[in-house]
Protein backbone atom coordinates (compact mmCIF):
# COMPACT_ATOMS: atom_id res chain seq x y z
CA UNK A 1 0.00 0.00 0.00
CA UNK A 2 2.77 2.60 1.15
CA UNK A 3 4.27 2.08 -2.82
CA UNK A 4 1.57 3.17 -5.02
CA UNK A 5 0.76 5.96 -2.32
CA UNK A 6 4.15 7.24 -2.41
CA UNK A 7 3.94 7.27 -6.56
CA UNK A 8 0.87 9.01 -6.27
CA UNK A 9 2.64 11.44 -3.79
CA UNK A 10 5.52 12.11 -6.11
CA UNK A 11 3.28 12.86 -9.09
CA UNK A 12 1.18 14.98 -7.23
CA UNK A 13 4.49 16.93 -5.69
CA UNK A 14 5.67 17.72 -9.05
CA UNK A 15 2.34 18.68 -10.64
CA UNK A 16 2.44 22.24 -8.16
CA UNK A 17 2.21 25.21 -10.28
CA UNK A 18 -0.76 24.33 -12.40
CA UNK A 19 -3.28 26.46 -13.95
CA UNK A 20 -5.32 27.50 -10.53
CA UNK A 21 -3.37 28.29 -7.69
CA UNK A 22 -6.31 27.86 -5.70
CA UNK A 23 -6.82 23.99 -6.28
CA UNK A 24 -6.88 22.02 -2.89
CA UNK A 25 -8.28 25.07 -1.19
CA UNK A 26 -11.61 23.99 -0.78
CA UNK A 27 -13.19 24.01 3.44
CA UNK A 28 -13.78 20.23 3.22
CA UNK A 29 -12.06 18.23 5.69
CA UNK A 30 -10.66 15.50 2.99
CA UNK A 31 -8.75 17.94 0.81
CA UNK A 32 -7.14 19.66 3.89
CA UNK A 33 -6.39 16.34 4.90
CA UNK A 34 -4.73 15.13 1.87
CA UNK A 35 -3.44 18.91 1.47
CA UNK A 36 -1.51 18.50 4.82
CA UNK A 37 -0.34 15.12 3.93
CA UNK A 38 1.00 16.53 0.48
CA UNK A 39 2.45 19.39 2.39
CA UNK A 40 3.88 17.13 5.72
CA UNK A 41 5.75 14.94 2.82
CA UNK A 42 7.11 17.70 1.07
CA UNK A 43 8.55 19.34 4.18
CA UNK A 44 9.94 15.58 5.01
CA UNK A 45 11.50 15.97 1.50
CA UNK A 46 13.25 19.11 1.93
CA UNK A 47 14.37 18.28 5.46
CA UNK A 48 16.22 15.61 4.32
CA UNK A 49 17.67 17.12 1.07
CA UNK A 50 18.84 19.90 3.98
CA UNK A 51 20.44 17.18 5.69
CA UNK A 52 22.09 15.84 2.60
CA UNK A 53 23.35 19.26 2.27
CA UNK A 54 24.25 19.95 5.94
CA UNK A 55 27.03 16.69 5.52
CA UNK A 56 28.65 18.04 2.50
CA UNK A 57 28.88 21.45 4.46
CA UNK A 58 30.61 20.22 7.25
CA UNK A 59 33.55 19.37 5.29
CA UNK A 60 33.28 23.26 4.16
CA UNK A 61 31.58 24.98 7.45
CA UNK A 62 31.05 28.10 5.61
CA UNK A 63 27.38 27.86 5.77
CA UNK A 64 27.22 25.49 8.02
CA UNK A 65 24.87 27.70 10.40
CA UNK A 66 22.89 28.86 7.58
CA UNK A 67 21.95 25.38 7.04
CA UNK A 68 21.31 24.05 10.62
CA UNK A 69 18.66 27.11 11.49
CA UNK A 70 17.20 26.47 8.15
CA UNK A 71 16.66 22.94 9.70
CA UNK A 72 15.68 23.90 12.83
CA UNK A 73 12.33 25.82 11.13
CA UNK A 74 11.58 23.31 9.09
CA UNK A 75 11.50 20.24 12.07
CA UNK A 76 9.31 22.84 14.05
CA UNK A 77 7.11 23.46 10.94
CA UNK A 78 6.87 19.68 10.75
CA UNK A 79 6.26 19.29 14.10
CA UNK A 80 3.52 21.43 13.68
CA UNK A 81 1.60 19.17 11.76
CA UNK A 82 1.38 16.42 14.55
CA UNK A 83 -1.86 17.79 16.25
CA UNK A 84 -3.69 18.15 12.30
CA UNK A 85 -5.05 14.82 10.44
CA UNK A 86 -2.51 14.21 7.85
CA UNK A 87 -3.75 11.40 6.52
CA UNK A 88 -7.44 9.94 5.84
CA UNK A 89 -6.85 6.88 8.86
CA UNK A 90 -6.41 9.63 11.35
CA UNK A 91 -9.52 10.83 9.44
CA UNK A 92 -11.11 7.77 10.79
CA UNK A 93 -9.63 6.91 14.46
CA UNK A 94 -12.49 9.04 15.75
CA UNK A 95 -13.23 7.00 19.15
CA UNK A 96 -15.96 4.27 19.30
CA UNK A 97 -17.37 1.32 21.52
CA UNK A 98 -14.68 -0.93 22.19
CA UNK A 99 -16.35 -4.88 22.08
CA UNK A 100 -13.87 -6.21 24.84
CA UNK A 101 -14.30 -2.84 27.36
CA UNK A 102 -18.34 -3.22 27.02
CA UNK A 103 -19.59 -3.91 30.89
CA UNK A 104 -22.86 -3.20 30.56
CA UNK A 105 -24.58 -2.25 34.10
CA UNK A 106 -27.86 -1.00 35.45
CA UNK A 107 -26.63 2.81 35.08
CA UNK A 108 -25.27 2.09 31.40
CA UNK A 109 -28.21 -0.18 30.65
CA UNK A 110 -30.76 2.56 31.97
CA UNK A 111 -29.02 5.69 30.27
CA UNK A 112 -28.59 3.51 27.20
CA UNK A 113 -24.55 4.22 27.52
CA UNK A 114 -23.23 2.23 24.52
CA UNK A 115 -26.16 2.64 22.28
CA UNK A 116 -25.56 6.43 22.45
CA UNK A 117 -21.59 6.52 21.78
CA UNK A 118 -22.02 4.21 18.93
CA UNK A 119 -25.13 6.51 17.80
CA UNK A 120 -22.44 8.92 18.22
CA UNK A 121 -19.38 7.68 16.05
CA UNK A 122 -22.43 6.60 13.22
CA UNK A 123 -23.42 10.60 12.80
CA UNK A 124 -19.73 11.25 12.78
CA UNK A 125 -18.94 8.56 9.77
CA UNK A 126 -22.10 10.01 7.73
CA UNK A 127 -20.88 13.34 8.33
CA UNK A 128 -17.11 12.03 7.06
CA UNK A 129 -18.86 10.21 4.31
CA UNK A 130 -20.90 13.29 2.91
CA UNK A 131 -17.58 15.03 3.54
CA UNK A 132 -16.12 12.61 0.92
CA UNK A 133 -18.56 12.54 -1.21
CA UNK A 134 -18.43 16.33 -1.47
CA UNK A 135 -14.37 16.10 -2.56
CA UNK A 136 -14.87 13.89 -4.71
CA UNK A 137 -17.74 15.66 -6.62
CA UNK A 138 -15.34 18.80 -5.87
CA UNK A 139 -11.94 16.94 -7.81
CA UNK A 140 -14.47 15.79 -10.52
CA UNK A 141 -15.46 19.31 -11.14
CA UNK A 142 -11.41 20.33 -12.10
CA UNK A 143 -11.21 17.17 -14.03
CA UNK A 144 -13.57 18.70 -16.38
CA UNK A 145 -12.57 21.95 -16.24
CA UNK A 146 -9.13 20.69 -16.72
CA UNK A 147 -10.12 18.67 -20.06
CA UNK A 148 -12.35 21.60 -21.24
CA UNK A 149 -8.79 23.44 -20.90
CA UNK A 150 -7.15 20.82 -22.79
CA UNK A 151 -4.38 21.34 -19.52
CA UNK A 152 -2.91 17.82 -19.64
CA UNK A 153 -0.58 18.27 -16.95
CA UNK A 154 -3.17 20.08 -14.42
CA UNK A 155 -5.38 16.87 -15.60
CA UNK A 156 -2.61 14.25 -14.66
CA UNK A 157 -2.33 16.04 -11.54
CA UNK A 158 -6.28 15.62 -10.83
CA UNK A 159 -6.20 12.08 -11.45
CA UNK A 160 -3.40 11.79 -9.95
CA UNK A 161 -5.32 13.01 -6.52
CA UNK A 162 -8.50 11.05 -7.52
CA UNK A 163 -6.65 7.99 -7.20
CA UNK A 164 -4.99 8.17 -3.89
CA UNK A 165 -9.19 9.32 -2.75
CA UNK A 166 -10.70 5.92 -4.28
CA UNK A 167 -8.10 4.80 -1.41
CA UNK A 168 -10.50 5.95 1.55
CA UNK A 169 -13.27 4.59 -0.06
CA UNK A 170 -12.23 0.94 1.56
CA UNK A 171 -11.39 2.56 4.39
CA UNK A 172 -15.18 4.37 5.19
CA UNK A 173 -16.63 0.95 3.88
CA UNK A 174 -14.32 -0.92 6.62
CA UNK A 175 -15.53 1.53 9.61
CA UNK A 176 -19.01 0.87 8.50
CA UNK A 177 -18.83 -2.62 8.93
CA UNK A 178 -16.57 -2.44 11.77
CA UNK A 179 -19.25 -0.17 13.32
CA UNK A 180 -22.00 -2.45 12.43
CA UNK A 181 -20.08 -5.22 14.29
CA UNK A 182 -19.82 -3.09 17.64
CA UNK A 183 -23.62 -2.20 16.97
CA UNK A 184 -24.40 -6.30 16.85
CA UNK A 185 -22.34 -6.83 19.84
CA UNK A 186 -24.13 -4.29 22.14
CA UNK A 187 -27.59 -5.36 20.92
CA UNK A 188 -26.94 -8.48 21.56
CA UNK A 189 -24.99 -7.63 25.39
CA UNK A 190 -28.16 -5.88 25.65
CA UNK A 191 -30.77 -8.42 25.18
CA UNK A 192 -28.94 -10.81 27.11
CA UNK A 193 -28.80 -8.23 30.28
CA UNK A 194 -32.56 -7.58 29.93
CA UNK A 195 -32.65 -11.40 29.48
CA UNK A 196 -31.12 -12.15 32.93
CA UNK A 197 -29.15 -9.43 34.89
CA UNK A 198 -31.74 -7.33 34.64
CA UNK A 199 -34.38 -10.39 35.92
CA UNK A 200 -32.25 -10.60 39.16
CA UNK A 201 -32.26 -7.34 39.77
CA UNK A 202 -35.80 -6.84 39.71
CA UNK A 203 -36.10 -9.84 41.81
CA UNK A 204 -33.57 -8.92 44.33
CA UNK A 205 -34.33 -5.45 44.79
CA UNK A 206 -38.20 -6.85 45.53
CA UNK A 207 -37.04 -9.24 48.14
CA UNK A 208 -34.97 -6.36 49.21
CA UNK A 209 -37.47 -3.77 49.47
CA UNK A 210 -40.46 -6.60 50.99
CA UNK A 211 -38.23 -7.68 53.57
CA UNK A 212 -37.48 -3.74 54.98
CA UNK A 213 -41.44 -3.26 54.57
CA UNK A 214 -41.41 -6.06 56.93
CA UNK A 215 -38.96 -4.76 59.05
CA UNK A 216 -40.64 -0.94 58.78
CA UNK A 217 -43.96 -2.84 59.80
CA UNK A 218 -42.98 -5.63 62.16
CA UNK A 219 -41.22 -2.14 64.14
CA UNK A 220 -44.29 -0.24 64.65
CA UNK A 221 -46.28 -3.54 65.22
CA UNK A 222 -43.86 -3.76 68.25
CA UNK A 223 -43.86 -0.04 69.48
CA UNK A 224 -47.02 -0.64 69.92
CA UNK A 225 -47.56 -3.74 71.12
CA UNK A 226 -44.53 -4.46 73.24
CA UNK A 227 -45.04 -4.16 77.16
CA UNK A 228 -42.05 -1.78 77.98
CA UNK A 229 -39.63 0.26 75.96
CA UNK A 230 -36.46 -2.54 76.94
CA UNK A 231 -38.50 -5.47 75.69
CA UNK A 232 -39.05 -3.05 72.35
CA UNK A 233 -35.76 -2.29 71.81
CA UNK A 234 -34.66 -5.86 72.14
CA UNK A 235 -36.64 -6.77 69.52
CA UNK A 236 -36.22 -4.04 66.93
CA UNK A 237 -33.01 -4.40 67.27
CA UNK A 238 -32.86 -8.20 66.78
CA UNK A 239 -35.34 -7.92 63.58
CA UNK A 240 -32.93 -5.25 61.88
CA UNK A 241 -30.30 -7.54 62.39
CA UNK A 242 -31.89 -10.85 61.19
CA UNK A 243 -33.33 -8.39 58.24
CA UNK A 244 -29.76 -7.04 57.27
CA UNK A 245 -28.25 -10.71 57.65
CA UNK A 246 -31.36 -11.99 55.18
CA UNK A 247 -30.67 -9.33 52.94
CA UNK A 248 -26.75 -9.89 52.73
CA UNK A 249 -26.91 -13.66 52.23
CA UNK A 250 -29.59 -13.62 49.65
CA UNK A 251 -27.17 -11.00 47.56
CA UNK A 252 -24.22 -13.49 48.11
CA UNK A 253 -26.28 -16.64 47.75
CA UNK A 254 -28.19 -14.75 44.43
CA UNK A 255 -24.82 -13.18 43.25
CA UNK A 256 -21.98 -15.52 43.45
CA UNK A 257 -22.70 -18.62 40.98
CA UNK A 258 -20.23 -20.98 42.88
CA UNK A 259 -20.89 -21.00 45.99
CA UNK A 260 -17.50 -23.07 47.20
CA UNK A 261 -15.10 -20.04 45.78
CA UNK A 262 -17.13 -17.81 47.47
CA UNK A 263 -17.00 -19.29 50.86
CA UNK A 264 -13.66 -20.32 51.18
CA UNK A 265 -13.08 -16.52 49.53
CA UNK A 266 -15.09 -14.78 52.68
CA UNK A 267 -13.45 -17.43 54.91
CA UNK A 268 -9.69 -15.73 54.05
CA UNK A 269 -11.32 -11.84 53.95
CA UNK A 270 -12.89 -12.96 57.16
CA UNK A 271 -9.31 -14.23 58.65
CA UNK A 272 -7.19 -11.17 57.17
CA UNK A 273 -9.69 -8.75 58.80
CA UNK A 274 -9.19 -10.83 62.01
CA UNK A 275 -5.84 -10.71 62.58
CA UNK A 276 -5.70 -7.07 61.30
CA UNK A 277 -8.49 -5.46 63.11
CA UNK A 278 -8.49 -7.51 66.02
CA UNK A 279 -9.74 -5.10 68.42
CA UNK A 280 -12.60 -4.61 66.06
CA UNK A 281 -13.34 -8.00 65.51
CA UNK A 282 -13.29 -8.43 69.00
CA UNK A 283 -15.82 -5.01 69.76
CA UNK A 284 -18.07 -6.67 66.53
CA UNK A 285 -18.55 -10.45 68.71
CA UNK A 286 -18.96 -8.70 72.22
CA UNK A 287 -21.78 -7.03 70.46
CA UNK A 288 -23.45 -10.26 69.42
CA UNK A 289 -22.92 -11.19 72.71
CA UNK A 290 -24.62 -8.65 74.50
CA UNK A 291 -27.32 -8.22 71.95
CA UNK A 292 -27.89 -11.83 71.90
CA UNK A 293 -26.63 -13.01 75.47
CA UNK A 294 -29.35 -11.08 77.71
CA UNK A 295 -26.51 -10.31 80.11
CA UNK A 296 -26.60 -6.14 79.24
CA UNK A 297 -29.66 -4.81 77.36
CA UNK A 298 -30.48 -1.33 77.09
CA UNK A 299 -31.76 0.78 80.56
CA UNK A 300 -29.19 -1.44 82.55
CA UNK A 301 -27.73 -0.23 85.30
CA UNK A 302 -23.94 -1.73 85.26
CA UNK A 303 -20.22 -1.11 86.99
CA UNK A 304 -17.08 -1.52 84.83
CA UNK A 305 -13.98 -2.06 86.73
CA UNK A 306 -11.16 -0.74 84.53
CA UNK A 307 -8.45 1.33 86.55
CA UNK A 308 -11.66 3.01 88.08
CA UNK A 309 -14.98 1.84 88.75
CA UNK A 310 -17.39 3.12 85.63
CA UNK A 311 -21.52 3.06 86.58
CA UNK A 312 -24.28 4.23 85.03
CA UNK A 313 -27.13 3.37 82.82
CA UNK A 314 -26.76 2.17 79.31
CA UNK A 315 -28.20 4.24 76.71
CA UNK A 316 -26.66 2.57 73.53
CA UNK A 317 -25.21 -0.91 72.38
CA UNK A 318 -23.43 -0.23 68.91
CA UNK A 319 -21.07 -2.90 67.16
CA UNK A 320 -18.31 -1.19 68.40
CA UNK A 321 -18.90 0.20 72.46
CA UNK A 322 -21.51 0.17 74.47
CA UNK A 323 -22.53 3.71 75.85
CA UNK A 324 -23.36 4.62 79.53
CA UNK A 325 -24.77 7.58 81.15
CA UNK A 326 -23.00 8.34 84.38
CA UNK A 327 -25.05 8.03 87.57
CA UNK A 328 -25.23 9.78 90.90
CA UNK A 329 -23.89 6.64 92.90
CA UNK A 330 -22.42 6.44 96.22
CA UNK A 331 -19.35 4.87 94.22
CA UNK A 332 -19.15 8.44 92.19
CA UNK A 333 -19.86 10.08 95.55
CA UNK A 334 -16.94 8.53 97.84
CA UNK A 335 -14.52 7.40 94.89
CA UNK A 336 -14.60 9.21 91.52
CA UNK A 337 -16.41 12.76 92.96
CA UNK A 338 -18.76 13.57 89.94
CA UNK A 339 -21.31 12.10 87.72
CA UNK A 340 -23.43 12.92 84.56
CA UNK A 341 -20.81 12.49 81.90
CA UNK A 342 -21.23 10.00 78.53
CA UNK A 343 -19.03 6.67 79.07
CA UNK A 344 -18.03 5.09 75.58
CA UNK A 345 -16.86 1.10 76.65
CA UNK A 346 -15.05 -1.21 74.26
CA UNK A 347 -17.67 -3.94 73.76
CA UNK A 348 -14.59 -6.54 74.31
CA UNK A 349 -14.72 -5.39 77.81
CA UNK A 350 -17.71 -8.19 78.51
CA UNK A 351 -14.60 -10.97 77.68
CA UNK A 352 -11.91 -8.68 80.05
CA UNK A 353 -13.63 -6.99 82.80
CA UNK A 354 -15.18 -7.58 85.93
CA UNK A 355 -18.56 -6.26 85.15
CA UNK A 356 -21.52 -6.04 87.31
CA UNK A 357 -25.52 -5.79 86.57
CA UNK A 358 -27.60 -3.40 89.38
CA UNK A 359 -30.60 -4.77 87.49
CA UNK A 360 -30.42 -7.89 85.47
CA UNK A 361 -33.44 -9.17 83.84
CA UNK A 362 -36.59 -8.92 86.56
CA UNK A 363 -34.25 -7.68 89.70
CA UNK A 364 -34.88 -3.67 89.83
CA UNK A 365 -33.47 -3.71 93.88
CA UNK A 366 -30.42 -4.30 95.71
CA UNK A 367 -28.60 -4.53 98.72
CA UNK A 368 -26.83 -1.70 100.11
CA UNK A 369 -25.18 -0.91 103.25
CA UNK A 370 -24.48 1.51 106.20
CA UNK A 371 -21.72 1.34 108.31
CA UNK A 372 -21.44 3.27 111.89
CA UNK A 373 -18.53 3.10 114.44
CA UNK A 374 -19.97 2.86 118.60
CA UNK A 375 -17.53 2.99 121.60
CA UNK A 376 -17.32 -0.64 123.36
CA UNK A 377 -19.44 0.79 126.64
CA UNK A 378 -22.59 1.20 123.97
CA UNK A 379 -25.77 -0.71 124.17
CA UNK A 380 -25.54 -2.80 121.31
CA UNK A 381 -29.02 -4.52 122.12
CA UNK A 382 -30.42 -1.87 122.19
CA UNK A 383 -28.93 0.00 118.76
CA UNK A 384 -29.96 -3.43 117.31
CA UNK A 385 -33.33 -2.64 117.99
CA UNK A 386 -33.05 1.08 117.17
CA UNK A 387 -31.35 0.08 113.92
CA UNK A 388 -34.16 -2.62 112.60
CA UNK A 389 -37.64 0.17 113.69
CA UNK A 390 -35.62 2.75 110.99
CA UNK A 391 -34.75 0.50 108.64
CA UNK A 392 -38.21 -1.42 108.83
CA UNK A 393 -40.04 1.89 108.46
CA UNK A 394 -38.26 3.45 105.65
CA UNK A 395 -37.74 -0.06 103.60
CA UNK A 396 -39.96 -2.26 104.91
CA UNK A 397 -42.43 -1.70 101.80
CA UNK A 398 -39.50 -2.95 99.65
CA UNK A 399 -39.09 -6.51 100.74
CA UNK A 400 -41.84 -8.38 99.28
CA UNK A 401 -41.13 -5.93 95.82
CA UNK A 402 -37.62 -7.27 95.93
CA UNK A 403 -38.49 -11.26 96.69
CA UNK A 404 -41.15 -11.10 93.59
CA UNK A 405 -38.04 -9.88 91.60
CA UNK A 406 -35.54 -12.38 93.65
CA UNK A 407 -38.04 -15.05 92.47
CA UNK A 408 -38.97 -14.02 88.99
CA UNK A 409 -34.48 -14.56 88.53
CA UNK A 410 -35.10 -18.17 90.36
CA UNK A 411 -36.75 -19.32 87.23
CA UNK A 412 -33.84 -18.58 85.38
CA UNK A 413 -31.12 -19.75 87.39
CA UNK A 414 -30.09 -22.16 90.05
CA UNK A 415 -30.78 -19.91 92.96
CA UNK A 416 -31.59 -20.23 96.90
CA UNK A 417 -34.77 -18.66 98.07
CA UNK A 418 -34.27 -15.49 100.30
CA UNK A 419 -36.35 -13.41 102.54
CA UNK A 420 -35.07 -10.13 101.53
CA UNK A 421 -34.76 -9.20 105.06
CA UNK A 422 -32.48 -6.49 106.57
CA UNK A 423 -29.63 -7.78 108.13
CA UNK A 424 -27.67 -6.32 110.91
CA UNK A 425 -23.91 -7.36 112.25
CA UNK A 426 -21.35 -6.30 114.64
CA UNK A 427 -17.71 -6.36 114.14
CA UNK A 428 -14.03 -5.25 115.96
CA UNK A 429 -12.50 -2.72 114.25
CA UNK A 430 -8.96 -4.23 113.18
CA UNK A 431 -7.44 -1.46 115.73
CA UNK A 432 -9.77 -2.92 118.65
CA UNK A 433 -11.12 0.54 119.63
CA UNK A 434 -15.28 0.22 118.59
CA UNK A 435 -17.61 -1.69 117.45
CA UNK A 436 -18.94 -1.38 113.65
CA UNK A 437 -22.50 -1.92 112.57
CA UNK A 438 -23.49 -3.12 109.34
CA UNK A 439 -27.04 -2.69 108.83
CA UNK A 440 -27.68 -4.28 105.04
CA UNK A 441 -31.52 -3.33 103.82
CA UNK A 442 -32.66 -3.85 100.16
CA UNK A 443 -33.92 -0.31 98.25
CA UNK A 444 -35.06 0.31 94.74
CA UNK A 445 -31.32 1.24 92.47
CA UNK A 446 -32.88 4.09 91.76
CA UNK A 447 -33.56 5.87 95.51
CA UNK A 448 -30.76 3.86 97.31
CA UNK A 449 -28.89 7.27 98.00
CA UNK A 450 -32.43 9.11 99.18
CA UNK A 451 -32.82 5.90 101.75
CA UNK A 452 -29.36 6.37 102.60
CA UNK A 453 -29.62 9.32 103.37
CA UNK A 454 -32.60 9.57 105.19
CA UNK A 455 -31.82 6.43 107.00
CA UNK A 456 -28.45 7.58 108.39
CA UNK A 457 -30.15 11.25 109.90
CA UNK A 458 -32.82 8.89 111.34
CA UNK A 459 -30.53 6.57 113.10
CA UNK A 460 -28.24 8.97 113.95
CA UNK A 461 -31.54 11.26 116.07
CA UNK A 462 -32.06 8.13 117.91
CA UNK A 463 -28.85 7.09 118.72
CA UNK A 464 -28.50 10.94 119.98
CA UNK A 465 -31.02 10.41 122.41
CA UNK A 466 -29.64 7.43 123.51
CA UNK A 467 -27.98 8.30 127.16
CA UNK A 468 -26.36 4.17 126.83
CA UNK A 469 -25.48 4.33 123.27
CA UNK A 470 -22.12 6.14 121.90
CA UNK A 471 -20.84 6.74 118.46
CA UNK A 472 -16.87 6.21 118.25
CA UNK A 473 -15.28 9.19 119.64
CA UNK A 474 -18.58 10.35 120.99
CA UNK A 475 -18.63 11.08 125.00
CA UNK A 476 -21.35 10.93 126.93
């Protein structure tokens, strides 16, 4: 092919200088194609005649300088001609569909993607093609005029030009079909996407969307229905999980056609993420535990030892901590010294800590204590009986609250029954100087520092009036 181009080139290179200067000048994007491909080879001709002439010179340097700028315009006027179509293939590398890039997916499929670039490199052929046609029409016009002028050399040169253009007629009827090929392809990528991706989509994003209508209803089914606001947590929570589990093994199960790769695949993601994000993995199966273990649920009441004691009330169990709101506790009172700040606990502490539950599952009252110091003269009998009026007045409506708890937790566990009685003891101080009272007495968690309180200025006006009975240090 390059041959009989290159002939054509040469004739059409020495046929400049014919009878219209203003041959080849025509706005039609062949000709000033073909124009700057006559031109670009005629520079490429002169640049190397210049060279030819730039070796002789250098055995006589007179213009040696002359010659070498010379050269230097002429390589930059070539150069030029790199960012023009030279030639009628760069004509036709206009951009198009590419068969082996085509991945055709719900966006492309919807906005019609392919269909509308190929749409798009059709108008531009036709617009090439009428281009064509037009030159040719346009070079038939001087061949005429050129044998009305009897100019047989301006007629040579015409042919000369018409020839190398029946060239790019193969080349347009190539792109057609190459075209027509890409159009094929993407009909039928099409077809078989409506055929069956687009199937599974519909199907999954149904079972998709029913199951979180479920989930939207089966929530407000429980708001309303549930008997308190733990129980309906519990469950909304456990339904959104179950829901978003569903949800990701029916994409996996309706996604990945073999199901062995894609097993023993999440099995090694699974085992990489392990050792990497340990910690996280770790936070992630504490939170199944508590969601799932009943130990912790939301409303709780809890202590975390860490290198303080942490209580308060849980307001949040995420994947990752578990969230308390601190209490006014006699823990905060005597150890820490303030309250009412947000806690944020590594779930993993439920595998590492000592943790304890003020009101786990039915059991909304504990035990707490008082302690007072009395000289070793006091009446002990009779601060016994001091000590069990108070506490029998101010928590005596308690006890059979906190045994229906005690025994609701019995049918849960292996458990002794108890009376939930107040309990009073006397011990020696270690230094052998008084006598300490430990009056125990159960109180709801949330009033045990009101009773406390009000139990220790009751005992205390008693034991006042007492002439027998004698805090330590007290005289009497």
């Amino acid at each position: 092919m390059k041959r009989p181009i290159a002939a054509f080139l040469l004739c059409a290179l020495g046929s400049f200088g014919a009878i219209d200067d203003n041959y080849l000048n025509e706005r039609n994007i062949w000709i000033a194609a073909y124009k700057n491909h006559l031109d670009y080879e005629e520079l490429r001709v002169k640049i190397d005649e210049l060279n030819s002439e730039i070796a002789v010179a250098r055995r006589r340097p007179k213009n040696l300088r002359e010659l070498n700028d010379k050269l230097v315009l002429l390589e930059a006027q070539l150069a030029s001609y790199d960012a023009m179509p030279k030639s009628f293939p760069d004509l036709l590398a206009f951009p198009a569909p590419q068969t082996d890039k085509i991945r055709l997916n719900i966006v492309s499929f919807i906005a019609d993607t392919y269909h509308r670039e190929l749409e798009a490199s059709r108008a531009r052929l036709q617009a090439l093609e009428k281009d064509y046609l037009a030159a040719i029409a346009y070079l038939d016009e001087y061949e005429e005029l050129a044998k009305r002028e009897n100019d047989e050399k301006f007629l040579e040169r015409v042919l000369t030009d018409k020839r190398y253009f029946e060239l790019a007629r193969g080349l347009i009827e190539q792109k057609k079909r190459a075209l027509e090929t890409i159009g094929g392809f993407i009909e039928m990528q099409t077809q078989n996407y409506r055929e069956n991706d687009l199937v599974r989509i519909s199907i999954t994003g149904a079972v998709v969307l029913a199951a979180f209508m479920a989930l939207w209803i089966a929530r407000r089914v429980i708001r309303r229905y549930a008997s308190d606001a733990e129980s309906s947590a519990f469950w909304i929570r456990l339904i959104s999980i179950l829901t978003g589990l569903f949800a990701a093994l029916f994409l996996l199960f309706n996604y990945i056609d073999n199901l062995l790769y894609a097993m023993t695949f999440v099995g090694f993601v699974a085992a990489g993420l392990t050792i990497v994000m340990k910690e996280a993995a770790l936070n992630f199966v504490g939170w199944l535990r508590l969601v799932f273990g009943g130990a912790i649920t939301i409303g709780d009441r809890i202590l975390i030892y860490d290198s303080q004691p942490v209580i308060g009330d849980v307001i949040d169990i995420s994947p990752m901590c578990l969230t308390l709101y601190e209490n006014i506790t006699h823990n905060n009172a005597a150890e820490i010294k303030r309250a009412g700040r947000i806690a944020f606990i590594p779930n993993n502490f439920i595998f590492t800590k000592a943790f304890y539950n003020y009101t786990h599952d039915a059991m909304k009252t504990l035990y707490d204590l008082i302690e007072m110091p009395f000289e070793l003269k006091s009446d002990f009998e009779r601060i016994r009986v001091i000590a069990e009026e108070t506490v029998t007045a101010l928590t005596g409506r308690y006890i059979e609250m906190a045994k229906l708890q005690y025994d609701r937790l019995r049918e849960r566990y292996t458990m002794r029954g108890k009376k939930m009685r107040p309990k009073i003891q006397f011990m020696m101080q270690d230094d052998g100087k008084a006598i300490r009272m430990y009056l125990w007495y159960v109180a709801p968690y949330r009033d045990i520092l009101n009773i406390r309180s009000a139990m220790t200025l009751e005992l205390l006006r008693r034991f006042k009036n007492e002439p027998n009975i004698a805090l330590a240090g007290e005289t009497k």
